[in-house]
Structures are given as structure tokens and as C-alpha cells.
PDB file of N, CA and C in Angstrom:
ATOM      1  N   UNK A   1      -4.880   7.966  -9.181  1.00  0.00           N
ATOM      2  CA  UNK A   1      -4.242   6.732  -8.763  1.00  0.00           C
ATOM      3  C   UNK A   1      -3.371   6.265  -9.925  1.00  0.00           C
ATOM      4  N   UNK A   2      -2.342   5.712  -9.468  1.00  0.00           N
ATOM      5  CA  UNK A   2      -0.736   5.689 -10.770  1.00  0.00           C
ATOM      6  C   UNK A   2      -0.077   4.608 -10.352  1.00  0.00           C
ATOM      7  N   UNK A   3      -0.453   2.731 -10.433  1.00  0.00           N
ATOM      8  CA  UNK A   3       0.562   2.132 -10.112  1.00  0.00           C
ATOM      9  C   UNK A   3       1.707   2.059 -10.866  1.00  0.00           C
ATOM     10  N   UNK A   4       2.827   2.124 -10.474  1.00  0.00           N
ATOM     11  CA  UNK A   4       4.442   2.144 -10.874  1.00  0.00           C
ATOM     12  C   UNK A   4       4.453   1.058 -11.133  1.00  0.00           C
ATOM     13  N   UNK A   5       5.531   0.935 -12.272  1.00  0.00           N
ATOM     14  CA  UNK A   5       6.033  -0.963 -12.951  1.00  0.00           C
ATOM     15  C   UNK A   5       6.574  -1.345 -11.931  1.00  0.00           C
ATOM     16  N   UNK A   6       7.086  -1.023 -10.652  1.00  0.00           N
ATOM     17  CA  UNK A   6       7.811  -1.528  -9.435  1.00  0.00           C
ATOM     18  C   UNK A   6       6.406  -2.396  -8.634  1.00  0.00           C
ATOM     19  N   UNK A   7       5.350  -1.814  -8.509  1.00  0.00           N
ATOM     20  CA  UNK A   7       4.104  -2.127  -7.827  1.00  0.00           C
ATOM     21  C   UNK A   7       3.366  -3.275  -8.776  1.00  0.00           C
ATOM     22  N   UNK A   8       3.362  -2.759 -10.241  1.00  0.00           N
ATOM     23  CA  UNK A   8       2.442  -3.837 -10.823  1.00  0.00           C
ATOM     24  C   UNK A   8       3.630  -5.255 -10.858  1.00  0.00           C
ATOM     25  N   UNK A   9       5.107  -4.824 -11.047  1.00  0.00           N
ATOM     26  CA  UNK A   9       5.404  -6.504 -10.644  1.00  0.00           C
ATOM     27  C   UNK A   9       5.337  -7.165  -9.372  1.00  0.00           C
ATOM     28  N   UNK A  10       5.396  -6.368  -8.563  1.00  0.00           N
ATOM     29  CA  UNK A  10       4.969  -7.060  -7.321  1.00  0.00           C
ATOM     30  C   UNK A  10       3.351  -7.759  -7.217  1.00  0.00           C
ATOM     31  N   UNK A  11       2.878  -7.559  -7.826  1.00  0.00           N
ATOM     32  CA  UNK A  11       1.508  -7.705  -7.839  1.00  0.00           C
ATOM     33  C   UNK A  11       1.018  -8.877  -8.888  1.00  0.00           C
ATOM     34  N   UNK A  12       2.101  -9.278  -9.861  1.00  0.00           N
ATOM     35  CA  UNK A  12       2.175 -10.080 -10.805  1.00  0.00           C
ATOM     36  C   UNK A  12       2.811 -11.705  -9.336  1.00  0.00           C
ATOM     37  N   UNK A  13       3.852 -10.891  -8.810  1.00  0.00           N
ATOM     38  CA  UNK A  13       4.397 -11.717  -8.268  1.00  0.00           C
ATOM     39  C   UNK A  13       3.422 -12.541  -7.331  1.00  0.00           C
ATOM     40  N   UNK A  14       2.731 -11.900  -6.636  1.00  0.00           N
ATOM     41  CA  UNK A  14       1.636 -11.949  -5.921  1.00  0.00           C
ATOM     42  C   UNK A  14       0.473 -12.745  -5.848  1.00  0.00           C
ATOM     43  N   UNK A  15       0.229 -12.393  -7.223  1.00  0.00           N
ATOM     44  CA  UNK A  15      -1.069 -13.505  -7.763  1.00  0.00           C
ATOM     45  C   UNK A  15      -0.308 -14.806  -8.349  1.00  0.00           C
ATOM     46  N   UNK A  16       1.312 -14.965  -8.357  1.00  0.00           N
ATOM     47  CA  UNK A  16       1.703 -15.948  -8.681  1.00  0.00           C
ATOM     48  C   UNK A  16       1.830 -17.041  -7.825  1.00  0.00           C
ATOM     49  N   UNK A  17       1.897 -16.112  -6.314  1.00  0.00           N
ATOM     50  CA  UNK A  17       1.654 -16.869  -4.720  1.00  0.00           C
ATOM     51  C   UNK A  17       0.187 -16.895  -4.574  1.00  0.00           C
ATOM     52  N   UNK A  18      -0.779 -16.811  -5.502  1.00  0.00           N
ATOM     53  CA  UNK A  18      -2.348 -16.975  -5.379  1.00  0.00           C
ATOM     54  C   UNK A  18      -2.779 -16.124  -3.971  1.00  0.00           C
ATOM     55  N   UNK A  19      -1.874 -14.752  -3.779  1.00  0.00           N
ATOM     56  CA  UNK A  19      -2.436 -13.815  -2.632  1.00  0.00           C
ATOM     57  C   UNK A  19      -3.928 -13.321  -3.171  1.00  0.00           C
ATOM     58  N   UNK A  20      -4.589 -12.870  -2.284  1.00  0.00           N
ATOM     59  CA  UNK A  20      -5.748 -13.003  -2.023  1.00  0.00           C
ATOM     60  C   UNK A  20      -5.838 -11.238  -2.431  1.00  0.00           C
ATOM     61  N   UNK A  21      -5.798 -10.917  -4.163  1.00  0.00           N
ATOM     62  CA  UNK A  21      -5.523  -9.604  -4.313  1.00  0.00           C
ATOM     63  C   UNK A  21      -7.127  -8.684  -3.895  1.00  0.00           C
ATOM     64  N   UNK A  22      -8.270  -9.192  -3.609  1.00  0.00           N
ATOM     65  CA  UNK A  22      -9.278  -8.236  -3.332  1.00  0.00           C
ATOM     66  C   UNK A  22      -8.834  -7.625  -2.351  1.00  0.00           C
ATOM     67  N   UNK A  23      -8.249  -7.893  -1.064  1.00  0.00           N
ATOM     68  CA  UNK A  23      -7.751  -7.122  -0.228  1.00  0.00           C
ATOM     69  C   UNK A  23      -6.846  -6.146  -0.169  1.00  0.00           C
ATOM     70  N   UNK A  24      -6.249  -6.646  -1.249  1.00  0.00           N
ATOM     71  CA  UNK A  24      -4.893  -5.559  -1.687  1.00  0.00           C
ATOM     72  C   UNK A  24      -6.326  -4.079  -2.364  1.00  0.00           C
ATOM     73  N   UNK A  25      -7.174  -4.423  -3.367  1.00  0.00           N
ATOM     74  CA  UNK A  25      -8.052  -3.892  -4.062  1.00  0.00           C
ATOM     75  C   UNK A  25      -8.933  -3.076  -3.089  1.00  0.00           C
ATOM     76  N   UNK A  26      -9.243  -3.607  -1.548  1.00  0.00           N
ATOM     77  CA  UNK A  26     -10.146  -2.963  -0.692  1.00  0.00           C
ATOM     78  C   UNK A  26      -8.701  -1.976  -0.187  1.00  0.00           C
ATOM     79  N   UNK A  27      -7.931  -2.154   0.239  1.00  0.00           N
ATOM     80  CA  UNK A  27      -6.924  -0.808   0.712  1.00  0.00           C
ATOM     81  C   UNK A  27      -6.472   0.176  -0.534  1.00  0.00           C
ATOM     82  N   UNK A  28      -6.701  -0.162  -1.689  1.00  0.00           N
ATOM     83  CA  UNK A  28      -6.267   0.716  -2.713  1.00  0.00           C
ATOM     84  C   UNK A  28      -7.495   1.862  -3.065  1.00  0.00           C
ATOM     85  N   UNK A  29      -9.041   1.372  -2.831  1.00  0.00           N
ATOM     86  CA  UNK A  29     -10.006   1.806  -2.934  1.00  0.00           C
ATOM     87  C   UNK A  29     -10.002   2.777  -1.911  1.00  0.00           C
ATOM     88  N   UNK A  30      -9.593   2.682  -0.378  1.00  0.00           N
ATOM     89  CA  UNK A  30     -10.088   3.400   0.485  1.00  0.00           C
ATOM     90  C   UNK A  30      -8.884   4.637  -0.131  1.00  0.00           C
ATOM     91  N   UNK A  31      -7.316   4.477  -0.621  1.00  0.00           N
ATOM     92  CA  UNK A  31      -6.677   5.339  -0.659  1.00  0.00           C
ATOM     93  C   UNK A  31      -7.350   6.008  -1.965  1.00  0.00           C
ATOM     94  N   UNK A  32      -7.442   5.201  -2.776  1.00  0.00           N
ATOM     95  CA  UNK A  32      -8.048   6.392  -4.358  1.00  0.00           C
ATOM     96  C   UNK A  32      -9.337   7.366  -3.524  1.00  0.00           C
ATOM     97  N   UNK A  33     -10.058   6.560  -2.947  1.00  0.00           N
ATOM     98  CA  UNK A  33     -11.127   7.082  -1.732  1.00  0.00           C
ATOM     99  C   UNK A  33     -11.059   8.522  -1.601  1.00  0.00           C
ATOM    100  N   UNK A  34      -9.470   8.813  -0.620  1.00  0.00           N
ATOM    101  CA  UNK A  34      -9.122  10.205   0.031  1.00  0.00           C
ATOM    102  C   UNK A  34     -10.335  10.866   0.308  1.00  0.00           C
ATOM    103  N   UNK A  35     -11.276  10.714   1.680  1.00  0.00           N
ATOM    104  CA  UNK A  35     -12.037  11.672   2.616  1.00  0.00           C
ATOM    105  C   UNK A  35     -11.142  11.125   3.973  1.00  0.00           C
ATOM    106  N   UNK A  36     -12.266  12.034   4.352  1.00  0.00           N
ATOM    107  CA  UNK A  36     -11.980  12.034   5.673  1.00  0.00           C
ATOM    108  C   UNK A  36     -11.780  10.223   6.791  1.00  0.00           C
ATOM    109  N   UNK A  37     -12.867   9.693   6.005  1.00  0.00           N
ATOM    110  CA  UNK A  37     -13.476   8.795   7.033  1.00  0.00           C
ATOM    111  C   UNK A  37     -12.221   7.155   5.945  1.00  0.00           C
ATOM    112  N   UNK A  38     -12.203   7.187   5.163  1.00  0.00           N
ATOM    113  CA  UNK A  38     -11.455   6.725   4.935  1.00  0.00           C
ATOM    114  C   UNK A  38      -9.815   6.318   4.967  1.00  0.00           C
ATOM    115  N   UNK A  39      -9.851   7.714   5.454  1.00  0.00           N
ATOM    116  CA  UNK A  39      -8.359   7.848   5.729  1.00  0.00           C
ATOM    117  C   UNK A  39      -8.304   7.299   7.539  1.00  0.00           C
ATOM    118  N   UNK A  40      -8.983   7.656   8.005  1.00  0.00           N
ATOM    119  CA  UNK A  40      -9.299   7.120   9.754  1.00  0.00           C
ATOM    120  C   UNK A  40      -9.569   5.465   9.268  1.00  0.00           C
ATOM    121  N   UNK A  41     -10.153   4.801   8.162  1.00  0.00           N
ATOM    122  CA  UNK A  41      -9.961   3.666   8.277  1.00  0.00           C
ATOM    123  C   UNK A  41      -8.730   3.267   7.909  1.00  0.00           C
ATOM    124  N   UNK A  42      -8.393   3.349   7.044  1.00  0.00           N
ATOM    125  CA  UNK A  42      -6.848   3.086   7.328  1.00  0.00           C
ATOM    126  C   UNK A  42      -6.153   3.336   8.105  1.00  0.00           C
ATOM    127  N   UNK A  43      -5.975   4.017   8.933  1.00  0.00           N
ATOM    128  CA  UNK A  43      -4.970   4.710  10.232  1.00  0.00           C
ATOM    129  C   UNK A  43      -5.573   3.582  11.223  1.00  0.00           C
ATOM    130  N   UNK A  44      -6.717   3.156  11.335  1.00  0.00           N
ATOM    131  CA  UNK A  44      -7.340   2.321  12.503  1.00  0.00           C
ATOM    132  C   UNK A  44      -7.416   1.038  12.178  1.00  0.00           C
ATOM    133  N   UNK A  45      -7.817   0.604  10.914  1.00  0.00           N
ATOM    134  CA  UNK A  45      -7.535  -0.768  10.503  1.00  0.00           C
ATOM    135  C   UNK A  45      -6.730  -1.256   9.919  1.00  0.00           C
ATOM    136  N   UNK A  46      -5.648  -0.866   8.945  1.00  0.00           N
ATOM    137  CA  UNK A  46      -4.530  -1.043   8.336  1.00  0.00           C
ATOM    138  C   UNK A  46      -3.063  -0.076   8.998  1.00  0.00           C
ATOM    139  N   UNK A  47      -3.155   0.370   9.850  1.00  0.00           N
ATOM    140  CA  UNK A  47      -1.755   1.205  10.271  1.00  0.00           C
ATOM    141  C   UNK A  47      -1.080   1.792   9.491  1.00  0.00           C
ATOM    142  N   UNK A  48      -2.066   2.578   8.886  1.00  0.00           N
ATOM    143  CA  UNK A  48      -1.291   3.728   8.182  1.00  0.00           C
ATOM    144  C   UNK A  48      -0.652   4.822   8.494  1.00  0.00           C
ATOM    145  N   UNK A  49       0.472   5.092   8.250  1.00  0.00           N
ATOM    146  CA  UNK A  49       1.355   5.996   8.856  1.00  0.00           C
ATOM    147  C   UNK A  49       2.841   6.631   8.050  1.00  0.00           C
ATOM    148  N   UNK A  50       3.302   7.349   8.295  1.00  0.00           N
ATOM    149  CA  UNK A  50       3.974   7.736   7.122  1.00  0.00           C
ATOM    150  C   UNK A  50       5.790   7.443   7.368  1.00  0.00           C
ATOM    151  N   UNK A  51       6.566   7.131   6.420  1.00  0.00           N
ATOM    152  CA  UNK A  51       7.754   6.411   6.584  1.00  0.00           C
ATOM    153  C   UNK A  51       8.683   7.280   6.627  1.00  0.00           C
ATOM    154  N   UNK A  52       9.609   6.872   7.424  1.00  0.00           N
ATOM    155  CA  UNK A  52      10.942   7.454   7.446  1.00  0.00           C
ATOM    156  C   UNK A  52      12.370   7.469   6.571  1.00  0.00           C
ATOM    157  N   UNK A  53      13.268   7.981   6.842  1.00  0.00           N
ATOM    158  CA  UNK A  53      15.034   7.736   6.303  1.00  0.00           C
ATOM    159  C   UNK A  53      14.631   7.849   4.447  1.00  0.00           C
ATOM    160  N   UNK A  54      15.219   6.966   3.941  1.00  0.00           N
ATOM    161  CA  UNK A  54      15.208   6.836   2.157  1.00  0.00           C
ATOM    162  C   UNK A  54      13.425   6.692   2.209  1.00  0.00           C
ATOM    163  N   UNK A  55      12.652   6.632   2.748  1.00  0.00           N
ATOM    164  CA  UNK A  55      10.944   6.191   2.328  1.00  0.00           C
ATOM    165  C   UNK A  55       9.974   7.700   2.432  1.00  0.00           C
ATOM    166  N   UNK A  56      11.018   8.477   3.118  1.00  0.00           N
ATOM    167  CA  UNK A  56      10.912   9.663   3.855  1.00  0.00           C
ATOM    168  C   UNK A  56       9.235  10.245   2.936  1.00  0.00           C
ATOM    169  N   UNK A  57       8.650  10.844   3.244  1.00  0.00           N
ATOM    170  CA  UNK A  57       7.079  11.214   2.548  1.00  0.00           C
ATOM    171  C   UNK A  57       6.005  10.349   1.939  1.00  0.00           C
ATOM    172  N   UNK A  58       6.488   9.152   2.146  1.00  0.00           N
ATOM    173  CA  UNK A  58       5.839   8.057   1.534  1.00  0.00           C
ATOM    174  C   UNK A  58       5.127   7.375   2.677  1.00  0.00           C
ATOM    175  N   UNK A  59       3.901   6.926   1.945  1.00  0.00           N
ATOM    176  CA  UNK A  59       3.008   6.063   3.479  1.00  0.00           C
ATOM    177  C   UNK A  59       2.865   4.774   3.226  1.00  0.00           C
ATOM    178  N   UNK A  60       2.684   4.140   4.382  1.00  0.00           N
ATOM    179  CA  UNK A  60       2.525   2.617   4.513  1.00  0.00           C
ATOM    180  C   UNK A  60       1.380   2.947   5.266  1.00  0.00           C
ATOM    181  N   UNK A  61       0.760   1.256   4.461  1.00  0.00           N
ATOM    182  CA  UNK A  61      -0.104   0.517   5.738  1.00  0.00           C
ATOM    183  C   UNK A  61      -0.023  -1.009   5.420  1.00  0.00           C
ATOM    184  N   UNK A  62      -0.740  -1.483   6.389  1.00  0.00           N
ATOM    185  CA  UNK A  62      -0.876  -3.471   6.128  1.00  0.00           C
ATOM    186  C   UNK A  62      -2.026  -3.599   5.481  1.00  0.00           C
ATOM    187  N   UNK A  63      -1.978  -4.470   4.328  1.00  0.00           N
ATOM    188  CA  UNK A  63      -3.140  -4.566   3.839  1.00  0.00           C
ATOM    189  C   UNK A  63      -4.123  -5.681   4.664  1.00  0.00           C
ATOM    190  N   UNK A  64      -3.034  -6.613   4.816  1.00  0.00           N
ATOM    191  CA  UNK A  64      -4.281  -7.758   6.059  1.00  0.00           C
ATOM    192  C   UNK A  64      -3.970  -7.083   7.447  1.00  0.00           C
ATOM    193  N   UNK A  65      -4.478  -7.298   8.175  1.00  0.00           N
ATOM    194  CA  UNK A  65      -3.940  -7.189  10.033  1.00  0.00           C
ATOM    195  C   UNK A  65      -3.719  -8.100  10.011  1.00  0.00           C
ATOM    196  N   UNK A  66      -3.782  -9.232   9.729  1.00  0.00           N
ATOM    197  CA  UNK A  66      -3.191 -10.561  10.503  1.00  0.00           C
ATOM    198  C   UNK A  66      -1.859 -10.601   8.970  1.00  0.00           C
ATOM    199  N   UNK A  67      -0.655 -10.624   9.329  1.00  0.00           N
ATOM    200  CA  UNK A  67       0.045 -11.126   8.481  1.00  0.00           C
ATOM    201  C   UNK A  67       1.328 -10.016   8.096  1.00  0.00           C
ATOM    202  N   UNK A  68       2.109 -10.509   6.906  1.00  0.00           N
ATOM    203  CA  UNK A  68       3.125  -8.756   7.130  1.00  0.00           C
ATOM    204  C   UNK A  68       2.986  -8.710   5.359  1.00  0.00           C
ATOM    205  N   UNK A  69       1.610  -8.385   5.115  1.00  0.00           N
ATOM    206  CA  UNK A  69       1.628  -7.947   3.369  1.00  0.00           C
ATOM    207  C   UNK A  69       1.632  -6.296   3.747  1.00  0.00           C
ATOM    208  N   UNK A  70       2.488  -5.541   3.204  1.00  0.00           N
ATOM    209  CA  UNK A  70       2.085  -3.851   2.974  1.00  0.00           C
ATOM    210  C   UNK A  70       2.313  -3.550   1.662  1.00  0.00           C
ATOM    211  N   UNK A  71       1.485  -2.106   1.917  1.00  0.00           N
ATOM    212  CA  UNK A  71       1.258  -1.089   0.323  1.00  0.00           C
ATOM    213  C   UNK A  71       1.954  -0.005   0.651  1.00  0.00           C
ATOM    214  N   UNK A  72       3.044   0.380   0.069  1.00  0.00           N
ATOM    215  CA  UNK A  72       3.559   1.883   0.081  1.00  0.00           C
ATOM    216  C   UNK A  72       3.018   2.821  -1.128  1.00  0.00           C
ATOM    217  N   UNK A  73       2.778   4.067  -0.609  1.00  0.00           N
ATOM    218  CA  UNK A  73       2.570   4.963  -1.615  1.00  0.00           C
ATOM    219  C   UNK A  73       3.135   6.673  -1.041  1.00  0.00           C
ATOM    220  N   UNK A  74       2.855   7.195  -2.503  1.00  0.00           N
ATOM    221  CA  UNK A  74       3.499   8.440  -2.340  1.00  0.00           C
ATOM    222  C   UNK A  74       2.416   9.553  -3.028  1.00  0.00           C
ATOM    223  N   UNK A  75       1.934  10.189  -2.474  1.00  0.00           N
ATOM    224  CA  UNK A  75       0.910  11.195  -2.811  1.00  0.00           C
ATOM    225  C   UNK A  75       1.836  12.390  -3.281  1.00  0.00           C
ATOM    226  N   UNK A  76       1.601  13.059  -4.648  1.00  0.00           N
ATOM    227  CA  UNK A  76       2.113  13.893  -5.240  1.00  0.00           C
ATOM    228  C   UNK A  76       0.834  14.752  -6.031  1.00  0.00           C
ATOM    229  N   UNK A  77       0.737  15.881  -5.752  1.00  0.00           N
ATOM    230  CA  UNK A  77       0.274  16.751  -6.670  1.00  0.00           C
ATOM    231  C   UNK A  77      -1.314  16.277  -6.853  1.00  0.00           C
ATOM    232  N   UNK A  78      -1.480  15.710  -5.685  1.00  0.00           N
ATOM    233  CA  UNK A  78      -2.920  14.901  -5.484  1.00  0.00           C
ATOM    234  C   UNK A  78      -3.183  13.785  -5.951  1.00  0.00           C
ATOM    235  N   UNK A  79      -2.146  13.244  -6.742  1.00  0.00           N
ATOM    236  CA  UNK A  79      -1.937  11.941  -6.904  1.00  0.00           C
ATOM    237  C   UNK A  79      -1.188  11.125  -6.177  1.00  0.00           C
ATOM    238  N   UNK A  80      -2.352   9.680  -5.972  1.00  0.00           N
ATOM    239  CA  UNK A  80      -1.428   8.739  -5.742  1.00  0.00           C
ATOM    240  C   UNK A  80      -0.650   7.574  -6.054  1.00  0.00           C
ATOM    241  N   UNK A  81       0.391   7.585  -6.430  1.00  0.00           N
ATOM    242  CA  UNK A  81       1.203   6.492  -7.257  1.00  0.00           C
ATOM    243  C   UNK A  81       1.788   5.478  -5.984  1.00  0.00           C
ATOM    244  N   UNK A  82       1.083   4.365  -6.675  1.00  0.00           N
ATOM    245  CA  UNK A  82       1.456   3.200  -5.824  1.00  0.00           C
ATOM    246  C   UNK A  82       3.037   2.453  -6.162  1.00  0.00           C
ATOM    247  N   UNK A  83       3.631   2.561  -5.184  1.00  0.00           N
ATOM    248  CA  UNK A  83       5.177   2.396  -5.803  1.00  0.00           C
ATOM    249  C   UNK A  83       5.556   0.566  -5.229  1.00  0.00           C
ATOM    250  N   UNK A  84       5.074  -0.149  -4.072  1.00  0.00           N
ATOM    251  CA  UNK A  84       5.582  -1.249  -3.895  1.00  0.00           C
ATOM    252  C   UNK A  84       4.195  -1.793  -2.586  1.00  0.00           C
ATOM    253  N   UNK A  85       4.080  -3.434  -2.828  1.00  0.00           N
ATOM    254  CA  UNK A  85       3.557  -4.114  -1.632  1.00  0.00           C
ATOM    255  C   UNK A  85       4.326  -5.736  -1.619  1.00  0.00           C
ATOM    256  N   UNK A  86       4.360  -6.352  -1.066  1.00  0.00           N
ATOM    257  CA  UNK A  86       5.002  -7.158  -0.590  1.00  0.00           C
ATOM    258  C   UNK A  86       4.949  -7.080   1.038  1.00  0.00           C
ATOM    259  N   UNK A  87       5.667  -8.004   1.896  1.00  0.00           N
ATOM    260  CA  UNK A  87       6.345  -8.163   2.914  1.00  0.00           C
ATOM    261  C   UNK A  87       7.402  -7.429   3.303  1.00  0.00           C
ATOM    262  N   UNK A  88       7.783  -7.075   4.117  1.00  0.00           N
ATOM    263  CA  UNK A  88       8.350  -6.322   5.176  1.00  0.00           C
ATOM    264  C   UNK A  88      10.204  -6.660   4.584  1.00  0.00           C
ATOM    265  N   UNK A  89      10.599  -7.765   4.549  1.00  0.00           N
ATOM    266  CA  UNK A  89      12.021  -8.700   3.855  1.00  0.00           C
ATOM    267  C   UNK A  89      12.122  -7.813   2.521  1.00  0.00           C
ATOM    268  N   UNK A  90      10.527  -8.284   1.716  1.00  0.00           N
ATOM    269  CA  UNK A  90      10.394  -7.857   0.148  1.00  0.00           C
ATOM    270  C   UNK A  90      10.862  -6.644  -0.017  1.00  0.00           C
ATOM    271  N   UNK A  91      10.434  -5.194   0.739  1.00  0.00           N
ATOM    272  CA  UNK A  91      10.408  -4.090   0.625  1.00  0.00           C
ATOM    273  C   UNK A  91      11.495  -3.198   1.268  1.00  0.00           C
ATOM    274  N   UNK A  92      11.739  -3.463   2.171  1.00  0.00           N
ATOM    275  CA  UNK A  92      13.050  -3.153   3.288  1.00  0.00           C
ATOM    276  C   UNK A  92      14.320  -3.559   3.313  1.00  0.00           C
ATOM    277  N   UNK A  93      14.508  -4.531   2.729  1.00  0.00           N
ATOM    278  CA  UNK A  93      16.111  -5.131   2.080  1.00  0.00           C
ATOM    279  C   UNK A  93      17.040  -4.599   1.315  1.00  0.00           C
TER     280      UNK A  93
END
């Protein structure tokens, strides 16, 4: 697991909006995680799924269900480097 200076400022930014980072911490756990049953929780409770165009090999999911916070990452070489979370505006603009 490898957060990027792109991810840890978002995450600075984050706790500056007093977001509620254990949750961010419970979806980062299930990804450092990587089995089987973890990965089905994310796909079933966070909508994890993998991105298209410029995001192309990189996965998203929502870290709350209720709300539009997401975590992108990019699995390389069995690592995963967390590259951005924010909102949907934050990340996609």
C-alpha cells in the first residue's frame, strides 16, 4: 500500500472538512486486505469497479454509500498506490 502526495493532500484537505476519515481507513483496509471476500465487499458495498478513458486501469469505489466521497487506486506490481479521494467535481474536473 503507497499513498501518492496527490492522495495524502486530499486527505489533509479532508480532515480540514472534519470528514469522517475512519471510513476512508475501513475501505483502504479491505483494499491493502486483497482476498477474495474482501474484494466482493467492496464490489457489493462500496461499487467498486474499474475506470475508463485517461483513469483507464485504475479502480474506484465510494467510500460512504450514502454520499459522493470516492478512493481511486491503481494496483501495480501487487501494489497498491492510492492516487486520489474526494468527490466526484474534486476528481473528474
Amino acid at each position: 500500500m503507497e499513498p501518492l502526495p496527490s492522495f495524502v493532500r486530499d486527505v489533509k484537505r479532508l480532515l480540514k472538512r472534519h470528514a469522517d476519515i475512519a471510513k476512508l481507513n475501513t475501505v483502504v483496509n479491505l483494499i491493502a486486505e486483497n482476498t477474495t471476500a474482501s474484494t466482493k465487499t467492496l464490489e457489493q458495498r462500496h461499487n467498486m469497479h474499474v475506470l475508463k478513458g485517461p483513469w483507464k486501469g485504475h479502480r474506484e469505489c465510494h467510500v460512504c454509500n450514502a454520499g459522493d466521497w470516492l478512493l481511486i487506486w491503481v494496483v501495480d506490481h501487487g501494489v497498491a498506490y492510492l492516487e486520489r479521494t474526494g468527490s466526484h467535481d474534486e476528481l473528474f474536473r
